[in-house]
N, C-alpha and C. Protein backbone atom coordinates (compact mmCIF):
# COMPACT_ATOMS: atom_id res chain seq x y z
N UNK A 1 -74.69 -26.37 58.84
CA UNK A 1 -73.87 -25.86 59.91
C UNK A 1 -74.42 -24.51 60.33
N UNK A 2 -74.46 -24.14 61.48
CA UNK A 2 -75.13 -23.00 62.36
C UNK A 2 -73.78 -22.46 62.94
N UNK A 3 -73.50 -20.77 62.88
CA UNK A 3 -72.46 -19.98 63.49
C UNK A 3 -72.89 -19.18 64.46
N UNK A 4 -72.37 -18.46 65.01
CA UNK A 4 -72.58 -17.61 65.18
C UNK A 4 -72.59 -16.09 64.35
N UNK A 5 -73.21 -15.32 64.36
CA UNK A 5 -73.45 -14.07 63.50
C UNK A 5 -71.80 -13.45 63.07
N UNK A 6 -71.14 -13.25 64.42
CA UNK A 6 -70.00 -12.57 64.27
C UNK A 6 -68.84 -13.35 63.85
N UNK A 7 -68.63 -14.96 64.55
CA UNK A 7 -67.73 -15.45 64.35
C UNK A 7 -67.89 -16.57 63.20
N UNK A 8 -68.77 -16.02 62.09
CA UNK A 8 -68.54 -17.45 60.37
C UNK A 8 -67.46 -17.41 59.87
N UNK A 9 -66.22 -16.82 59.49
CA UNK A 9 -65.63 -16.13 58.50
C UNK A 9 -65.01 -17.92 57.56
N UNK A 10 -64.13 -18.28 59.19
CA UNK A 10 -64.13 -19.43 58.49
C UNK A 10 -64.65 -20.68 58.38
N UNK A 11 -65.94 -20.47 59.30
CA UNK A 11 -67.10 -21.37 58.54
C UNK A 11 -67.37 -21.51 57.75
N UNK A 12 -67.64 -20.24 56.77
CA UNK A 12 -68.59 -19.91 55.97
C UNK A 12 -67.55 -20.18 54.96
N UNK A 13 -66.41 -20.36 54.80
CA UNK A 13 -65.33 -20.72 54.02
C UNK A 13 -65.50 -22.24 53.57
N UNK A 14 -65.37 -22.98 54.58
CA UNK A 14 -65.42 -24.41 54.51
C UNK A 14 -66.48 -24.50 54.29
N UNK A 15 -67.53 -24.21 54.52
CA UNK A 15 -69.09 -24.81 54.04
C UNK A 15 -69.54 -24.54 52.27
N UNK A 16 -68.88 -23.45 52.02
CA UNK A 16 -68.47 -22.90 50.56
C UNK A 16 -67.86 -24.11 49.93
N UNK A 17 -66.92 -24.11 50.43
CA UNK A 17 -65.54 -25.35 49.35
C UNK A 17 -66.39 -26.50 49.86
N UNK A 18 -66.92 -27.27 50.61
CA UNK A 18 -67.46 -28.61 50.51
C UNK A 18 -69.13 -28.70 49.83
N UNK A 19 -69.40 -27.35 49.90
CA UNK A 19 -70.93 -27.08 49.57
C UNK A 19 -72.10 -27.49 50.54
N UNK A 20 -71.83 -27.24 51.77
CA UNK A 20 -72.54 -27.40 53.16
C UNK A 20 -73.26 -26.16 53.01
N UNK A 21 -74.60 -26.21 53.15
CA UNK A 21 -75.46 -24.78 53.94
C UNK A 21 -74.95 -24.78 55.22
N UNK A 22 -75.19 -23.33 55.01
CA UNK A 22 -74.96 -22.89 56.29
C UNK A 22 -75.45 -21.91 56.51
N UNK A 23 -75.97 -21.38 57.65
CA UNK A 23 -76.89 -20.31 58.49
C UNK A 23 -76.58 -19.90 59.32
N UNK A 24 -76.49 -18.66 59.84
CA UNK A 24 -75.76 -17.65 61.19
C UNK A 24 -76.99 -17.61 62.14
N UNK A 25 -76.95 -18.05 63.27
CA UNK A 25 -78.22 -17.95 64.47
C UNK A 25 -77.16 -17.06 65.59
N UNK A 26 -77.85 -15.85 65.91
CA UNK A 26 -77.82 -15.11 67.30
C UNK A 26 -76.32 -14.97 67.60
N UNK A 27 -75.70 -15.41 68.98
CA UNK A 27 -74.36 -15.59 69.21
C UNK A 27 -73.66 -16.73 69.86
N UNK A 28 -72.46 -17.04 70.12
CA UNK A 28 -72.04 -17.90 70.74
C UNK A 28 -73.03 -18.23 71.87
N UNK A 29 -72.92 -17.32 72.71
CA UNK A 29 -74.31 -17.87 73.85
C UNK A 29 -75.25 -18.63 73.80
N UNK A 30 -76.65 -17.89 73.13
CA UNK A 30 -77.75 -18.10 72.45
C UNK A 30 -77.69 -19.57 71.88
N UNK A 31 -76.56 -19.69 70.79
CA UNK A 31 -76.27 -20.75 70.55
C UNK A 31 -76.11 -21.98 71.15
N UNK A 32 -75.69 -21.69 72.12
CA UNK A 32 -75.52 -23.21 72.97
C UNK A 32 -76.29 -23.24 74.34
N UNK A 33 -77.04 -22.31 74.34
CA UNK A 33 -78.29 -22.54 74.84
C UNK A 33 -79.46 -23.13 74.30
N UNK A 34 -79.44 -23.39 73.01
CA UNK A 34 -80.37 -23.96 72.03
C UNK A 34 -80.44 -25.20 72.34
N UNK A 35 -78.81 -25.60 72.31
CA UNK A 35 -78.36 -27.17 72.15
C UNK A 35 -78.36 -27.46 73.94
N UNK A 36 -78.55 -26.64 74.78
CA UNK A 36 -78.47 -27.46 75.70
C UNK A 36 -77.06 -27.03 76.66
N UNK A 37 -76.41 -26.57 76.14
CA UNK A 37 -74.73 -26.71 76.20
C UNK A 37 -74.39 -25.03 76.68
N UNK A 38 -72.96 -24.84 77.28
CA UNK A 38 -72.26 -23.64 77.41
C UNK A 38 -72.32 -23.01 75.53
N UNK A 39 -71.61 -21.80 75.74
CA UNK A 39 -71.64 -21.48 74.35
C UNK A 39 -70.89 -22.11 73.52
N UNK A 40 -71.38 -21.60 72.00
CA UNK A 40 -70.84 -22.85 71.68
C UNK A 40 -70.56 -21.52 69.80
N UNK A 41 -69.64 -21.89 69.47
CA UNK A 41 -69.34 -21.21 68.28
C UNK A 41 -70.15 -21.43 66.98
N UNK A 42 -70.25 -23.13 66.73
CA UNK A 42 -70.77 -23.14 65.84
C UNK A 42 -71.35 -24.82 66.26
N UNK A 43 -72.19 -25.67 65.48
CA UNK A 43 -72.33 -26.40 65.14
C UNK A 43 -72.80 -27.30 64.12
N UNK A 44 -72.97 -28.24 63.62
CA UNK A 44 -72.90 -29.39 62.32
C UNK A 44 -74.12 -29.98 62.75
N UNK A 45 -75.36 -30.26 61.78
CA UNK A 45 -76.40 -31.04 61.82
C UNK A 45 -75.67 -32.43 60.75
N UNK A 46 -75.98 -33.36 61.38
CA UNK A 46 -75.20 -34.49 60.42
C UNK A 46 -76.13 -35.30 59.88
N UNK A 47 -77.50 -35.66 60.66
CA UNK A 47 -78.66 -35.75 59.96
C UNK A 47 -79.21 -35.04 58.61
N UNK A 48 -78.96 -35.49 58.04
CA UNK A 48 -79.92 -35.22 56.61
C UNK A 48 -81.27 -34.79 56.90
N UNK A 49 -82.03 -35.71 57.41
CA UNK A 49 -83.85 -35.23 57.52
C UNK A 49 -83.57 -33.69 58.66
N UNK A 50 -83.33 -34.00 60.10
CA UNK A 50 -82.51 -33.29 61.01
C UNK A 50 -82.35 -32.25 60.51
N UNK A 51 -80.95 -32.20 59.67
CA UNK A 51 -80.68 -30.77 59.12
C UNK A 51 -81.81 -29.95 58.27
N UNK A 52 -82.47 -30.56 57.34
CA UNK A 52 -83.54 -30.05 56.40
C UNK A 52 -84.96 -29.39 57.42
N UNK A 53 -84.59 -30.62 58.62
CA UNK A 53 -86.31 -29.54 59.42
C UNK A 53 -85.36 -28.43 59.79
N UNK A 54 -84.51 -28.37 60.51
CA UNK A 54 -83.51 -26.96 61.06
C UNK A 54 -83.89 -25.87 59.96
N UNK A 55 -83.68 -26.02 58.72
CA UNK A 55 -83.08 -25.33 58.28
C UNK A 55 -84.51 -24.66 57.74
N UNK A 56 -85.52 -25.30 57.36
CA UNK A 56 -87.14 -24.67 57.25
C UNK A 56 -87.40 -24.09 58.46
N UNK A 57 -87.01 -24.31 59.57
CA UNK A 57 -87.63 -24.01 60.72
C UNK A 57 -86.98 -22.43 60.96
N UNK A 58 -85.61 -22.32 60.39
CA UNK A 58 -84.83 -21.10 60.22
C UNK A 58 -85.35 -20.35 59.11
N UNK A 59 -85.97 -20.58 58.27
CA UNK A 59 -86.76 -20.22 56.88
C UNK A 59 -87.88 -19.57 57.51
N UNK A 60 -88.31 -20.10 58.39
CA UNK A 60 -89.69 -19.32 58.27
C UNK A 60 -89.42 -17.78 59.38
């Protein structure tokens, strides 16, 4: 799951208690300019392979 920087608090809650990674990218804006979309708070990779390139690709 991807947040925004300012608004995880209770992302970062739920991704804790289910044991989801999770990573803060830029802001609402930024964010859903990535995906294509108006802003966007947060979003869920539901792909397995999907999520794992995201998340190297945020690694480096």
């Amino acid at each position: 799951m991807a947040c925004g920087r300012r608004g995880g608090r209770v992302g970062e809650h739920m991704c804790s208690y289910y044991g989801v990674p999770i990573c803060f990218f830029a802001d609402k804006e930024q964010l859903g300019r990535v995906i294509g979309r108006e802003f966007r708070a947060s979003l869920a990779v539901t792909d397995e392979n999907l999520a794992k390139a995201v998340m190297k690709q945020l690694d480096d």
